[in-house]
C-alpha atoms as a PDB file:
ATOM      1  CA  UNK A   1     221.734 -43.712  88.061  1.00  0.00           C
ATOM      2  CA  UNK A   2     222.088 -39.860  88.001  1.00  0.00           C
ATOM      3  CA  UNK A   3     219.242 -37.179  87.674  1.00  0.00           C
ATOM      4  CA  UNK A   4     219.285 -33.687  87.239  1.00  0.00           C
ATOM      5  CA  UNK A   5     220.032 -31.744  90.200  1.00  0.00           C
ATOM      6  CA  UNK A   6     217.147 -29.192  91.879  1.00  0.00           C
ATOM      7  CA  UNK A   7     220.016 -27.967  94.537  1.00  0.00           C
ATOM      8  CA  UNK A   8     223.572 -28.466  95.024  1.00  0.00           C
ATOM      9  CA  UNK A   9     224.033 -28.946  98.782  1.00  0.00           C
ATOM     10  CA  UNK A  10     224.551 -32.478 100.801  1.00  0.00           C
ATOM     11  CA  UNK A  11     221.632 -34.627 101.582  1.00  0.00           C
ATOM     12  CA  UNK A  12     220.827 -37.795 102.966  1.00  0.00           C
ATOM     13  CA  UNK A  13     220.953 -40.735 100.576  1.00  0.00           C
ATOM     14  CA  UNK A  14     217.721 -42.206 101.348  1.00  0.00           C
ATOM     15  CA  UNK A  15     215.783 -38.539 100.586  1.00  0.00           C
ATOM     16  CA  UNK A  16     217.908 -38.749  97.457  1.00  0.00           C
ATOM     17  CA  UNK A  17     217.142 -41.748  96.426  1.00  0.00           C
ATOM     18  CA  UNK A  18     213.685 -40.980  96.925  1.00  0.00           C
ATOM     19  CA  UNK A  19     213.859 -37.693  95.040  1.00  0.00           C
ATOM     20  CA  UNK A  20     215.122 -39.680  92.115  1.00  0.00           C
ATOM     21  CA  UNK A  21     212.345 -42.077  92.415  1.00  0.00           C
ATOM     22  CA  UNK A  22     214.415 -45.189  93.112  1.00  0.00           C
ATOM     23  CA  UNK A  23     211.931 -46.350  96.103  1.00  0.00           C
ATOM     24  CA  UNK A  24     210.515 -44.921  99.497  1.00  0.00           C
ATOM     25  CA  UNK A  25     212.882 -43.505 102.060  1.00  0.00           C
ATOM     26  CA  UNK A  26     211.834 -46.553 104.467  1.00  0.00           C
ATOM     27  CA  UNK A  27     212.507 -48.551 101.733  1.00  0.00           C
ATOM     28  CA  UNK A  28     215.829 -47.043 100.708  1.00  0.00           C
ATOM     29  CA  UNK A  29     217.176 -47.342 104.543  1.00  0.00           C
ATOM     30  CA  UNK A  30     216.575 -51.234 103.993  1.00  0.00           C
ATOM     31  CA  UNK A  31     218.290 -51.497 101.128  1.00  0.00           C
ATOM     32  CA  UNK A  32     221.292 -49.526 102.431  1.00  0.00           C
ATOM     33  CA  UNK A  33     221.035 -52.016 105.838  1.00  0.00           C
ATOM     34  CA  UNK A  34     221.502 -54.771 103.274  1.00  0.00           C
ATOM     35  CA  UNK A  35     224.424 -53.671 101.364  1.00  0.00           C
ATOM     36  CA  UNK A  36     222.374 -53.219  98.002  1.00  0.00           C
ATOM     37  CA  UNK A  37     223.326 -49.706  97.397  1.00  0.00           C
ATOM     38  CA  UNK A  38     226.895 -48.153  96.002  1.00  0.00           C
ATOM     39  CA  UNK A  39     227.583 -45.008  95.661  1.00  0.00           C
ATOM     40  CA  UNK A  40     230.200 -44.352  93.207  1.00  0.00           C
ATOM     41  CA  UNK A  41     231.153 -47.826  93.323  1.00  0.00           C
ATOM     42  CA  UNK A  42     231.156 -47.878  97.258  1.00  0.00           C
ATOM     43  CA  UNK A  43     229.140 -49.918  99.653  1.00  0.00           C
ATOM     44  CA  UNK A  44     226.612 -46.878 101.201  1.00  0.00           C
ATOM     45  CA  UNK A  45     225.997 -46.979 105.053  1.00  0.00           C
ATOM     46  CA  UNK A  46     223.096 -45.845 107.223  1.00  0.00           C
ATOM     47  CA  UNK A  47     222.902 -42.010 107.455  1.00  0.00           C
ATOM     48  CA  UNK A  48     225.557 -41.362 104.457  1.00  0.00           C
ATOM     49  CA  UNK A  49     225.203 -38.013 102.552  1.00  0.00           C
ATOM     50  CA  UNK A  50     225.445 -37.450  98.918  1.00  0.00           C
ATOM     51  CA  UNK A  51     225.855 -34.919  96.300  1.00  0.00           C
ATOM     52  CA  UNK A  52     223.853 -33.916  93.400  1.00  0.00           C
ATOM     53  CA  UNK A  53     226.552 -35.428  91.604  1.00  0.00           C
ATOM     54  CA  UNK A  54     227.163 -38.480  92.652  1.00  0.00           C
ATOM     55  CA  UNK A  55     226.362 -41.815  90.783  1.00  0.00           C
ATOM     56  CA  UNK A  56     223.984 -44.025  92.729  1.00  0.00           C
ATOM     57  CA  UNK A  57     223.344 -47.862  92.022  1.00  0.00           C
ATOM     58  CA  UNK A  58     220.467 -50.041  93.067  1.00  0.00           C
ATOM     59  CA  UNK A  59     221.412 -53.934  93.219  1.00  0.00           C
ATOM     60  CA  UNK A  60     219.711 -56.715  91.401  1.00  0.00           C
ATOM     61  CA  UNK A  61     218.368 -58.087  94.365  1.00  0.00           C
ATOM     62  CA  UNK A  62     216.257 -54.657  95.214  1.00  0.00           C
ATOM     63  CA  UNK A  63     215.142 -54.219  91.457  1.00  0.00           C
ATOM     64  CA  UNK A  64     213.861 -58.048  91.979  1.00  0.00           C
ATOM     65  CA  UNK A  65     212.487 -57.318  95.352  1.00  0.00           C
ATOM     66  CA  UNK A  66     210.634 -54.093  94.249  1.00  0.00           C
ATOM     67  CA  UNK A  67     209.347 -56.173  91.028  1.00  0.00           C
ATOM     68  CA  UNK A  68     207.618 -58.493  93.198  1.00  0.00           C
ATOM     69  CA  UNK A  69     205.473 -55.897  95.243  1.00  0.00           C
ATOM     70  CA  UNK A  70     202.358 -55.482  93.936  1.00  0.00           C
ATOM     71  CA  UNK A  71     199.502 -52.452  93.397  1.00  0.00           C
ATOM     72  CA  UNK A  72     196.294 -53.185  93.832  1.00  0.00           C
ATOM     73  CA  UNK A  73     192.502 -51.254  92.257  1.00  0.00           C
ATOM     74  CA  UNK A  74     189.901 -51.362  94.129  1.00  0.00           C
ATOM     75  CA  UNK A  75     186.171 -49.864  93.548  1.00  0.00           C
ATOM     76  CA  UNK A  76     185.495 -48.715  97.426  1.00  0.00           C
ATOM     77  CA  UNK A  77     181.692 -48.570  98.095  1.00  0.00           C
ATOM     78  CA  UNK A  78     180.621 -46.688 100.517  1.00  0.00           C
ATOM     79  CA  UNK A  79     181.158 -47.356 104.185  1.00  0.00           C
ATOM     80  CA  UNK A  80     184.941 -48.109 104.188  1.00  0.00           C
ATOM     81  CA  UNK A  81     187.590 -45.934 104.958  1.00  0.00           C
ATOM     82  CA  UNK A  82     190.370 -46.306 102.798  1.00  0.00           C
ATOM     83  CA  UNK A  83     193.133 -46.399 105.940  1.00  0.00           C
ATOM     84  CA  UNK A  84     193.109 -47.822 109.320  1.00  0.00           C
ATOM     85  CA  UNK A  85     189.981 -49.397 110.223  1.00  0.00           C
ATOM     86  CA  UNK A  86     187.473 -46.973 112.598  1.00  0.00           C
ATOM     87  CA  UNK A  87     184.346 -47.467 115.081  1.00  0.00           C
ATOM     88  CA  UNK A  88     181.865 -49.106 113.617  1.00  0.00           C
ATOM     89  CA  UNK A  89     183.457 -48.684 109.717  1.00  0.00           C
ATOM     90  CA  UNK A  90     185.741 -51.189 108.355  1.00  0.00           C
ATOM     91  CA  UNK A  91     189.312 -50.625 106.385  1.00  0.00           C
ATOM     92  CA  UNK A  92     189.146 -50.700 102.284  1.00  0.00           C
ATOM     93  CA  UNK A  93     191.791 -53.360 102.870  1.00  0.00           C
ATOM     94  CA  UNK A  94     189.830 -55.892 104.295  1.00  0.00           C
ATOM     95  CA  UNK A  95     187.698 -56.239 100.422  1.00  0.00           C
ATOM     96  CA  UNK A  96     191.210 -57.368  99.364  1.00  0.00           C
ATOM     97  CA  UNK A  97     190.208 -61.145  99.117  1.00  0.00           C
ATOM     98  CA  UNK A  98     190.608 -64.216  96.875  1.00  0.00           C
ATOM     99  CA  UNK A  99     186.647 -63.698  97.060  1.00  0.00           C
ATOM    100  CA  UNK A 100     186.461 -60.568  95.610  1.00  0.00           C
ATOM    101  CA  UNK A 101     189.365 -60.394  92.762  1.00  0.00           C
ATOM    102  CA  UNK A 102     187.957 -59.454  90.205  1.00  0.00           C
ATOM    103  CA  UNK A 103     186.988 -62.199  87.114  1.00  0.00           C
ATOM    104  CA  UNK A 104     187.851 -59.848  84.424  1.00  0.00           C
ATOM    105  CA  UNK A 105     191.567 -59.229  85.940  1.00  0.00           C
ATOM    106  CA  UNK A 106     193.788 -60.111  82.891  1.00  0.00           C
ATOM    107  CA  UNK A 107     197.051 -59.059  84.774  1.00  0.00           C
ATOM    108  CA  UNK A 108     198.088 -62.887  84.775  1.00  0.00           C
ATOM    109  CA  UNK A 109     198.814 -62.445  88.658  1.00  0.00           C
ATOM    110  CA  UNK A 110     197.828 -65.055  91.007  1.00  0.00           C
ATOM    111  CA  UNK A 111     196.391 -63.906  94.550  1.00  0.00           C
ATOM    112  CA  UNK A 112     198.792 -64.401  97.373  1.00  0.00           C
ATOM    113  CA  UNK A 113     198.496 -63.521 101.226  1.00  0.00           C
ATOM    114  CA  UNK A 114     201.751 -62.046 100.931  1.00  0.00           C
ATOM    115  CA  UNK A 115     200.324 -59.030  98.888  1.00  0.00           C
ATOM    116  CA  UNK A 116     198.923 -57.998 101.856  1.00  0.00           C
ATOM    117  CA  UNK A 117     201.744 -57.189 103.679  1.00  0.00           C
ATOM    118  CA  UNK A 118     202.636 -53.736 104.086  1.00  0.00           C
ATOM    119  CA  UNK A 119     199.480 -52.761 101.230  1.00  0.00           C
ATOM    120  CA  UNK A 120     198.928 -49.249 101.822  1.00  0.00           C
ATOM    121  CA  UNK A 121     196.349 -46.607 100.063  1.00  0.00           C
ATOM    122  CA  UNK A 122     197.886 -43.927  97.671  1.00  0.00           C
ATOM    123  CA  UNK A 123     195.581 -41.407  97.993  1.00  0.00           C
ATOM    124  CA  UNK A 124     192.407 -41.652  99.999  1.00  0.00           C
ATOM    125  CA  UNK A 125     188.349 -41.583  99.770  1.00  0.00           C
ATOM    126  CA  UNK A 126     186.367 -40.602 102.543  1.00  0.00           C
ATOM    127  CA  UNK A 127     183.537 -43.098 103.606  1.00  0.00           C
ATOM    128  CA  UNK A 128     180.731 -42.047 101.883  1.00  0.00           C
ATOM    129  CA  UNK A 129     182.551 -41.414  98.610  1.00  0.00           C
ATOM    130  CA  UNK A 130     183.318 -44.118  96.014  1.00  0.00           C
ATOM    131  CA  UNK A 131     185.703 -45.055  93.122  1.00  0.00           C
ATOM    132  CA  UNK A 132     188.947 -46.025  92.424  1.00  0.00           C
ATOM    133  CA  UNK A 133     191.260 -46.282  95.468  1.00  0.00           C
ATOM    134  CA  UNK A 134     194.971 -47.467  94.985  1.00  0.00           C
ATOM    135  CA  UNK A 135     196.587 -49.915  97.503  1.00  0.00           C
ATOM    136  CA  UNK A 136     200.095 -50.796  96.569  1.00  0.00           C
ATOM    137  CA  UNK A 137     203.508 -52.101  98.286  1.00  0.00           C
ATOM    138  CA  UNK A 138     205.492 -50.078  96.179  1.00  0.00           C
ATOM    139  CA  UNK A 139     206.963 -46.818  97.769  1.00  0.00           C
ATOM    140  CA  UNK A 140     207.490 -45.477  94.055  1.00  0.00           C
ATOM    141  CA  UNK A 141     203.828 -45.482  93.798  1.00  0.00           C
ATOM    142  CA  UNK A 142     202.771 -43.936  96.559  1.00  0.00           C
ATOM    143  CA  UNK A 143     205.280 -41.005  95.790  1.00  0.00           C
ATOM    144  CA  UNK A 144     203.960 -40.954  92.187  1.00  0.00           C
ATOM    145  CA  UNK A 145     200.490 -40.565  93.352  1.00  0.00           C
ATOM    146  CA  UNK A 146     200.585 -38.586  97.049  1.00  0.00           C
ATOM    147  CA  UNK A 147     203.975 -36.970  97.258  1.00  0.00           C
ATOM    148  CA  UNK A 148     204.272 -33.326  97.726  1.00  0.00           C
ATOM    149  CA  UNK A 149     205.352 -32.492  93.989  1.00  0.00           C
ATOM    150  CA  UNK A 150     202.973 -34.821  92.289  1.00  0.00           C
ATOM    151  CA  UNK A 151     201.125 -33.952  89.509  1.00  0.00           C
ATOM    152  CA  UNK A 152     199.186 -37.264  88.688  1.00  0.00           C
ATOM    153  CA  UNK A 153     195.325 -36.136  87.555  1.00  0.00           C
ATOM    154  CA  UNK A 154     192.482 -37.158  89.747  1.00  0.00           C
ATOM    155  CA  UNK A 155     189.069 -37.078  88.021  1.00  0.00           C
ATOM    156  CA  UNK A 156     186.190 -37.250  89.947  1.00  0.00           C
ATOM    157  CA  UNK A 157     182.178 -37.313  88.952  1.00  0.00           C
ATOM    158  CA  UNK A 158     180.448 -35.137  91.642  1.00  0.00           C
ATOM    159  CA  UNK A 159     176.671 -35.065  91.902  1.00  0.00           C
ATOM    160  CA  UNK A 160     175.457 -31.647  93.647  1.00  0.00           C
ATOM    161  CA  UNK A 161     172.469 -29.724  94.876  1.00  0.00           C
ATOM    162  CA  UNK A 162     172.108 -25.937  95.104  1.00  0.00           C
ATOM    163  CA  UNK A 163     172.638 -22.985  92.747  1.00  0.00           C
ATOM    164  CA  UNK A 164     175.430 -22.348  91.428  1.00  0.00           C
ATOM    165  CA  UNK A 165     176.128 -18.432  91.524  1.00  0.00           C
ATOM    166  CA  UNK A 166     177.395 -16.967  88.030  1.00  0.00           C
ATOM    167  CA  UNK A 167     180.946 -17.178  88.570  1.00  0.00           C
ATOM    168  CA  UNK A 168     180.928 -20.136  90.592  1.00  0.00           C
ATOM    169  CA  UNK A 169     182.590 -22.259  87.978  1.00  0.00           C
ATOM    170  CA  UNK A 170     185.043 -19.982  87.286  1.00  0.00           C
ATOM    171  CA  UNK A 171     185.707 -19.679  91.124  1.00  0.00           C
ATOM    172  CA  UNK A 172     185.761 -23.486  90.945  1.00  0.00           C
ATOM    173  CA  UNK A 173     188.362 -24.088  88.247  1.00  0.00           C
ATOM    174  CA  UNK A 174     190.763 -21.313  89.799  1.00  0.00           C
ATOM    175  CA  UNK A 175     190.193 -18.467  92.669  1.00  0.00           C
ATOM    176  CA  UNK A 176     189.476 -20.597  95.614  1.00  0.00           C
ATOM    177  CA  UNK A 177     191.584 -21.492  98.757  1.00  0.00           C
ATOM    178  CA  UNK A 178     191.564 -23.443 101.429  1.00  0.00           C
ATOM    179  CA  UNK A 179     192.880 -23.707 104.988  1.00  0.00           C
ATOM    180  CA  UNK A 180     194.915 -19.793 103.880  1.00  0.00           C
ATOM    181  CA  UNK A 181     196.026 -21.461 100.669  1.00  0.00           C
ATOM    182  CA  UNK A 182     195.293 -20.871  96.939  1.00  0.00           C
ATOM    183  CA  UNK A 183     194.469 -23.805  95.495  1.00  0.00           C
ATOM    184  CA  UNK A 184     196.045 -24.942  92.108  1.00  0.00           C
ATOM    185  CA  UNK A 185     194.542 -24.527  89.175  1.00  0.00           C
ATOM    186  CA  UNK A 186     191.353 -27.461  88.559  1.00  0.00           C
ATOM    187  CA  UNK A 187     189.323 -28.182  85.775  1.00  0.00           C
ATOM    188  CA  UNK A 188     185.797 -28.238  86.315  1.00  0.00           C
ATOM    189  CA  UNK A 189     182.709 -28.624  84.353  1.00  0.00           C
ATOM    190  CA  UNK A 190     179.199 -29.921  83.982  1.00  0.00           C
ATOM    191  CA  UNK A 191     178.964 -33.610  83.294  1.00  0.00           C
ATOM    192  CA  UNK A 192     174.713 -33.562  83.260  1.00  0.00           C
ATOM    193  CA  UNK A 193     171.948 -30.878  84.830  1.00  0.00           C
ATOM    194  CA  UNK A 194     173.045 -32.428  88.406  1.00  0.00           C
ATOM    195  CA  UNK A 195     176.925 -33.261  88.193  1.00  0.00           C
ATOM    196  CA  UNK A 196     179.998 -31.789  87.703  1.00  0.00           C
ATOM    197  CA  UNK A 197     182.979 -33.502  86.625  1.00  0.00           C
ATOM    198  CA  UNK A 198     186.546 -32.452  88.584  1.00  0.00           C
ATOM    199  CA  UNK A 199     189.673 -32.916  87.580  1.00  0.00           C
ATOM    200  CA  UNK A 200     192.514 -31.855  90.638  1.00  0.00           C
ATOM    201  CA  UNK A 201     196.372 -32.388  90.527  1.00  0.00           C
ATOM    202  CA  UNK A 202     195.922 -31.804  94.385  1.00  0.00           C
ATOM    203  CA  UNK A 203     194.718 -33.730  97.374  1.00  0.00           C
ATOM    204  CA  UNK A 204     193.587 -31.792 100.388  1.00  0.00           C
ATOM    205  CA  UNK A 205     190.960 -33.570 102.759  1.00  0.00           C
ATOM    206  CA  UNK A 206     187.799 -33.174 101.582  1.00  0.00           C
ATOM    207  CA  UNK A 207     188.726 -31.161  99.154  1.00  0.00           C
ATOM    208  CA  UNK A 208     185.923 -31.460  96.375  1.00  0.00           C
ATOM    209  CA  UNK A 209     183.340 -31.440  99.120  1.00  0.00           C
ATOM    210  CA  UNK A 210     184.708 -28.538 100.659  1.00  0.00           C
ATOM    211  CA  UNK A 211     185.230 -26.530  97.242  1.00  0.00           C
ATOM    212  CA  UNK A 212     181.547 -26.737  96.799  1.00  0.00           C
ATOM    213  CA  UNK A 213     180.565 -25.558  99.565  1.00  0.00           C
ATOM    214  CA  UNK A 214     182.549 -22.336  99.281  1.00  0.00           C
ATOM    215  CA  UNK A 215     180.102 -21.574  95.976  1.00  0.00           C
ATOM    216  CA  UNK A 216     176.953 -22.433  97.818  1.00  0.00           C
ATOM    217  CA  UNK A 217     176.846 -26.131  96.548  1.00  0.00           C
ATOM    218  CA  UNK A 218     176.712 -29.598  98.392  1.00  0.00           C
ATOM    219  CA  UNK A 219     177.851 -32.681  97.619  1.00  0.00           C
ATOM    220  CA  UNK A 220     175.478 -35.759  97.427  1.00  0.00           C
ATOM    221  CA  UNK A 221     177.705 -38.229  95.683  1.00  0.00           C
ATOM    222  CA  UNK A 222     181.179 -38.577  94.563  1.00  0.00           C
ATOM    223  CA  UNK A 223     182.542 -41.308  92.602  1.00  0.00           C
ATOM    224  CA  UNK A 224     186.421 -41.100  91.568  1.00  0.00           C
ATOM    225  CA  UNK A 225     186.716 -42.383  87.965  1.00  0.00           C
ATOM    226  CA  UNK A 226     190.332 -41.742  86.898  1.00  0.00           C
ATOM    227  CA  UNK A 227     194.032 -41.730  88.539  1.00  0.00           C
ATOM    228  CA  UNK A 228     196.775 -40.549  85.893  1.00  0.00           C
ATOM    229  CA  UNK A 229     196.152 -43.130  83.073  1.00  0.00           C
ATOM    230  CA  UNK A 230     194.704 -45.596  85.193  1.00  0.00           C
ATOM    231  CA  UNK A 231     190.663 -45.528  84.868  1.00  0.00           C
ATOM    232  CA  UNK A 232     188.033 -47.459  87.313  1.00  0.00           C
ATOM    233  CA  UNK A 233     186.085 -48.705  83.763  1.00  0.00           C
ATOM    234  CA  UNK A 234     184.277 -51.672  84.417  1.00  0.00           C
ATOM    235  CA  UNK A 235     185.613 -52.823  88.073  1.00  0.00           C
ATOM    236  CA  UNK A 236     182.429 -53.401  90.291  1.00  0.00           C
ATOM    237  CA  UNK A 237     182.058 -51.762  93.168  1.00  0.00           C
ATOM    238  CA  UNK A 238     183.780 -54.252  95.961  1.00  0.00           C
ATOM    239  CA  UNK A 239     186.037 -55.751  93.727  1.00  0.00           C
ATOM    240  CA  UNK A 240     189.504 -55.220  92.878  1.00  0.00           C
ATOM    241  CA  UNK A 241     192.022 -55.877  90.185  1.00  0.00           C
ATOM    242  CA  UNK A 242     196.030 -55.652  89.895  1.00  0.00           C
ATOM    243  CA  UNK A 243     198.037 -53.057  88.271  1.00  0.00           C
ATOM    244  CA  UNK A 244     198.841 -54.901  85.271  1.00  0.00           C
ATOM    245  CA  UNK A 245     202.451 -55.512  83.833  1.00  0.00           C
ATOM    246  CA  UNK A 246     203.360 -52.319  81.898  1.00  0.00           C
ATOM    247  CA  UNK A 247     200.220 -50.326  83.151  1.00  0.00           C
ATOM    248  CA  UNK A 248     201.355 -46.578  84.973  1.00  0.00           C
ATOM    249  CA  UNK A 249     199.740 -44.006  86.394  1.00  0.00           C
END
């Protein structure tokens, strides 16, 4: 598999193959270990460099390996964090149970304790927000979703209090920065008297709550409704669902 080039010097294969969206760096430095990748019909070793160029092949084995890893939905309430578990507050993770799959999941996949392993969010929620959090296995996911050139649309529903001044939406949907950076452009607008609706293409901590603030606005509940293609719908809150065959972000 070849891509179009963005620069024409050396570079590790594992950033490469992560460029091209073959798998995770971590994941692609396993697959080299095992002998599953060729580059122009060569066996590829640990710490290789590659071209633009240069032809690079995936074996069966990883394509089955990375078809078996799974992505989860979840609807986080509040009072979980969505990584590692902190005082007093316990990791979204630890909903993922037989207990709470969902009973409306029409993926056709069965749970298994091995889905666990190495399940990792793809974007986060802060404690007392709630919505649609992403755990997956897949390194392709999490690049989709959180890597530094993604694009994926996050929509949120954002209930406020304060006034708004008279540009303040305008300074919302483009004009604001944060931590010395312009943000990109966002598309914001009322939802009801009392909530906006936000749609970012950007993840920054806090971000939404922080926005607000900057127009004289605070945040008293956030809810995160869509990721890409993928919308929360009718998930409860506490319960999650997989990524279904031939669902994408």
């Amino acid at each position: 598999m070849t891509d179009t080039p963005q620069d024409t010097e050396a570079q590790r294969l594992s950033k490469r193959m992560a460029q091209l969206g073959l798998c995770s760096r971590r994941e692609a430095d396993s697959y080299i270990e095992q002998g599953w990748v060729k580059v122009n019909g060569q066996t590829a070793v640990l710490g290789q460099k590659v071209l633009p160029g240069d032809r690079i092949d995936l074996d069966r084995r990883a394509h089955r390996q990375q078809a078996e890893r799974v992505t989860i939905l979840l609807h986080k309430p509040v009072g979980y964090v969505s990584g590692q578990p902190e005082k007093d507050y316990a990791a979204a993770v630890s909903l993922i149970t037989e207990a709470n799959h969902w009973s409306g999941d029409d993926s056709g996949i069965a749970f298994k304790p091995e889905h666990l392993r190495g399940l990792a969010p793809a974007g986060r929620l802060d404690i007392d927000s709630v919505g649609l959090l992403v755990l997956t296995q897949d390194g392709r996911v999490a690049k989709q979703l959180i890597g530094d050139n993604s694009g994926v649309e996050k929509e949120y529903l954002v209930r406020v209090s304060g006034r708004l001044p008279e540009n303040g939406l305008a300074l919302l949907n483009h004009g604001l920065s944060l931590d010395g950076e312009a943000l990109r452009p966002a598309k914001v607008g009322w939802q009801n008297q009392d909530q906006l609706r936000f749609i970012l293409r950007q993840g920054k901590k806090r971000q939404i709550r922080r926005m607000c603030e900057l127009v004289g606005l605070r945040v008293t509940g956030l809810k995160r409704v869509r990721m890409g293609r993928i919308k929360l719908g009718q998930l409860p809150p506490g319960q999650w669902r997989y990524l279904r065959p031939g669902e994408r972000f």
